[in-house]
Protein backbone atom coordinates (compact mmCIF):
# COMPACT_ATOMS: atom_id res chain seq x y z
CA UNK A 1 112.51 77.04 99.29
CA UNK A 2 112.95 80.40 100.20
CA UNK A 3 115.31 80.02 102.79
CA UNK A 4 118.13 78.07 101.21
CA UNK A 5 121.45 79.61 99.79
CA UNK A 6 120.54 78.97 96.09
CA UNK A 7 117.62 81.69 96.78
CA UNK A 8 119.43 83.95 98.57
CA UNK A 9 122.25 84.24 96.02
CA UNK A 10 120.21 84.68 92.87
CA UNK A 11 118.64 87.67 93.64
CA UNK A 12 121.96 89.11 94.27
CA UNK A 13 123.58 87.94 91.16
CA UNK A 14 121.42 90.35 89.39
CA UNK A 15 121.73 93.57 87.66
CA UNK A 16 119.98 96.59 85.91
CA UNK A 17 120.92 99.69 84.66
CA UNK A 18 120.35 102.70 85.85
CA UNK A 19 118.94 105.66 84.48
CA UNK A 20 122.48 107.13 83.91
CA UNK A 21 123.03 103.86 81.82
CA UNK A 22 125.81 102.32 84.62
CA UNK A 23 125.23 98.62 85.62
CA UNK A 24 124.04 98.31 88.79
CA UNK A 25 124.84 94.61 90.88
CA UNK A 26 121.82 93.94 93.18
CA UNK A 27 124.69 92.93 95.30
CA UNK A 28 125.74 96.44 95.73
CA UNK A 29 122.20 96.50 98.23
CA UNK A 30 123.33 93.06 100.16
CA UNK A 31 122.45 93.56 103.68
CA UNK A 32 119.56 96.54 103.03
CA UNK A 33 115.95 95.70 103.17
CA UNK A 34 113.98 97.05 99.93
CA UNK A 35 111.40 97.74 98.12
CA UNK A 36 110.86 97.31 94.67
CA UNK A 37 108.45 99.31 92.53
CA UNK A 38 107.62 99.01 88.87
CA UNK A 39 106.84 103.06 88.12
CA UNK A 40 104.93 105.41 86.00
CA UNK A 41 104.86 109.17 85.03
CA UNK A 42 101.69 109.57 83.83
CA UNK A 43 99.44 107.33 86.03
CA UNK A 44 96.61 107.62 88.38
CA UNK A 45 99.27 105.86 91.29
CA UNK A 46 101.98 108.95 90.86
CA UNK A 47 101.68 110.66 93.63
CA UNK A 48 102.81 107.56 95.36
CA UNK A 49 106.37 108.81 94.57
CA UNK A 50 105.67 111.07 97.30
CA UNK A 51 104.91 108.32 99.75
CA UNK A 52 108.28 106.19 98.66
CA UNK A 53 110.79 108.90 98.91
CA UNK A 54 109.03 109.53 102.66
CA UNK A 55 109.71 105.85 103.25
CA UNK A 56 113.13 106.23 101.77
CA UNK A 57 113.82 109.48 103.98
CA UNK A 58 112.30 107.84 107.02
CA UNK A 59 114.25 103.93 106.85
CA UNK A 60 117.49 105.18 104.68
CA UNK A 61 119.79 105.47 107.47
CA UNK A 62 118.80 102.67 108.67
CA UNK A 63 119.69 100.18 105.88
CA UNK A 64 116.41 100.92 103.44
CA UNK A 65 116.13 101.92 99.58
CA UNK A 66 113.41 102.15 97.27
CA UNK A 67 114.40 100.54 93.82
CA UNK A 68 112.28 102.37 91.32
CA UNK A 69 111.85 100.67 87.90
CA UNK A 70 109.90 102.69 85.28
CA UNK A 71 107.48 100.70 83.41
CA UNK A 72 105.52 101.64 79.73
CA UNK A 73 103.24 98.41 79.46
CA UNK A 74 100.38 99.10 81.52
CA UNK A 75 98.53 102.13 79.39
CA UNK A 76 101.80 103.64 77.89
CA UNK A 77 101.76 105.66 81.05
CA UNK A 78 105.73 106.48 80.74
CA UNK A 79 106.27 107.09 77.77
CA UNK A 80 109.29 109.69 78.17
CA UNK A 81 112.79 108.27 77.61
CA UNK A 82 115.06 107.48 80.83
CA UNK A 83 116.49 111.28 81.04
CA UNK A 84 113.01 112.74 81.02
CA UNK A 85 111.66 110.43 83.92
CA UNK A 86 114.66 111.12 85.83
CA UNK A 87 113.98 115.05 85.52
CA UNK A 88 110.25 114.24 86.16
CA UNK A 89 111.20 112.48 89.29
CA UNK A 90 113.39 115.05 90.63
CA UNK A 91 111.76 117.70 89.46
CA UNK A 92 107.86 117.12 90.93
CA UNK A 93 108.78 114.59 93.88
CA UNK A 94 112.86 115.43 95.02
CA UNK A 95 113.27 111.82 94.61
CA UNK A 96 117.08 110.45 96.63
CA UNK A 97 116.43 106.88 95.98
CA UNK A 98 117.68 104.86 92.64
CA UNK A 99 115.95 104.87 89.84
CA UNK A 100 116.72 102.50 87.32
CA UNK A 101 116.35 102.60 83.02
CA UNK A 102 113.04 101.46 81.65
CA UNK A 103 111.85 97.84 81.67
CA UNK A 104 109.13 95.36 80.47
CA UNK A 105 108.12 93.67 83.60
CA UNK A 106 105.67 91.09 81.92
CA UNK A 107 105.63 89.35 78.41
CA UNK A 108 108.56 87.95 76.98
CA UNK A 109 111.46 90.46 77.31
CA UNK A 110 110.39 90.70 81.36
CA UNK A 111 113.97 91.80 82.93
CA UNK A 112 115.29 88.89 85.02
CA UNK A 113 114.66 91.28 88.21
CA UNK A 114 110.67 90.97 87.36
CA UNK A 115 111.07 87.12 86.61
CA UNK A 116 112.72 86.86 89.72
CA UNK A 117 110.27 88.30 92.27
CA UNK A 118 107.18 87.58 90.38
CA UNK A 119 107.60 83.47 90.82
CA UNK A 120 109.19 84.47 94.50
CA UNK A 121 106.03 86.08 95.53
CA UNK A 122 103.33 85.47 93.06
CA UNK A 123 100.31 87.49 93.11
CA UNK A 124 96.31 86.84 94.23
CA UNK A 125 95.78 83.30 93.05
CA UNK A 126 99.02 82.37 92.32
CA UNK A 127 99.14 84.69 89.24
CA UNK A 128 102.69 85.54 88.34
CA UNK A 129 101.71 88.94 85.74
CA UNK A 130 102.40 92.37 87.17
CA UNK A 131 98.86 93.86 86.93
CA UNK A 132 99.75 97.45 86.78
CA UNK A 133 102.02 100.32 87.93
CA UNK A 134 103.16 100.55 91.46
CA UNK A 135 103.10 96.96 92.38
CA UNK A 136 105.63 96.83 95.42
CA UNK A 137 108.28 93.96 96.58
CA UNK A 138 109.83 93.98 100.15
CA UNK A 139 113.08 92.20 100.57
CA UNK A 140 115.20 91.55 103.72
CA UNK A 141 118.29 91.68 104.30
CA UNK A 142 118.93 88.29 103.10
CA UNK A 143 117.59 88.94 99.23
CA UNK A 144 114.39 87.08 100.12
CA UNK A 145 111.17 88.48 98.96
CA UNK A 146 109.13 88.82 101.71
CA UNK A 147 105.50 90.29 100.81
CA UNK A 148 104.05 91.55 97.39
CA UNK A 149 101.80 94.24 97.81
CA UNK A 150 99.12 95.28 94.88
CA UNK A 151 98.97 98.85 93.53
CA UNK A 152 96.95 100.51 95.21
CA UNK A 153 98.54 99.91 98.38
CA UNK A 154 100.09 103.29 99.37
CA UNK A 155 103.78 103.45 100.86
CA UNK A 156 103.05 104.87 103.83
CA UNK A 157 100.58 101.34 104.56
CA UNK A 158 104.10 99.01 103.75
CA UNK A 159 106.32 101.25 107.12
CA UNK A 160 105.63 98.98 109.41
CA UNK A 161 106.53 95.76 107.70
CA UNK A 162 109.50 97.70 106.96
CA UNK A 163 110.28 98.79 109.98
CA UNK A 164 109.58 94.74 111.43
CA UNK A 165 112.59 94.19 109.18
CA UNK A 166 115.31 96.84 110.06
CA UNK A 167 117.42 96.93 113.33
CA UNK A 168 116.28 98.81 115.72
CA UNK A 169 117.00 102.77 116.07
């Protein structure tokens, strides 16, 4: 279930690594609502970065981040190594929000984050594969995933089920 303690703690007991190549503990964001996207450079979604650093600017202060995880599988669409994609995020979108180092988020070398919030919230017909880039995952405050939302759902379309989730301004 996802309400019991065993769910909340395991999403906290995990960790990535930035782009900077530190280990990160998901348990550095207890208490934050997020939402998780699986990234790309060179894809037709991109410009959504715009969208998630507004969300980030809009619900930071009040206990939000975007987790941004860089993806190659779906069409080798980032292909650059984790310092280039960094730049590229800075540079074209002023991005504030973490961004971690590259991942497989399907197959068999799928980072335990991916494993994790693909069988917490699996997709349209119970699928559990990541179908492309920018495929989003909101999580309360509590490390429970809440919603999965497809692709092409822009950021600015997720604020309010965000917003549901923060305290009050």
């Amino acid at each position: 279930m996802k309400g019991d303690n065993k769910r909340m703690s395991d999403f906290y007991d995990l960790n990535a690594t930035d782009v900077a190549g530190n280990a990160v503990a998901l348990s550095a964001f207890k208490g934050r609502v997020l939402l998780i996207v699986n990234t790309a450079s060179k894809c037709g979604f991109t410009p959504q970065y715009e969208g998630l650093e507004a969300l980030q600017g809009r619900f930071h202060d009040r206990g939000f981040d975007v987790l941004a995880f860089p993806c190659n599988q779906f069409g080798h669409q980032e292909p650059g190594s984790d310092s280039d994609i960094a730049e590229f995020c800075s540079m074209r979108f002023s991005t504030s929000f973490p961004l971690f180092s590259k991942i497989e988020v399907n197959g068999p070398n799928t980072h335990p984050i991916y494993e994790y919030l693909k069988k917490q919230a699996p997709g349209v017909l119970g699928t559990t594969a990541i179908k492309w880039n920018f495929t989003k995952f909101l999580i309360n405050a509590q490390g429970q995933v809440v919603k999965r939302y497809g692709s092409q759902t822009k950021p600015e379309a997720i604020a309010s089920d965000i917003e549901a989730l923060l305290p009050a301004s």
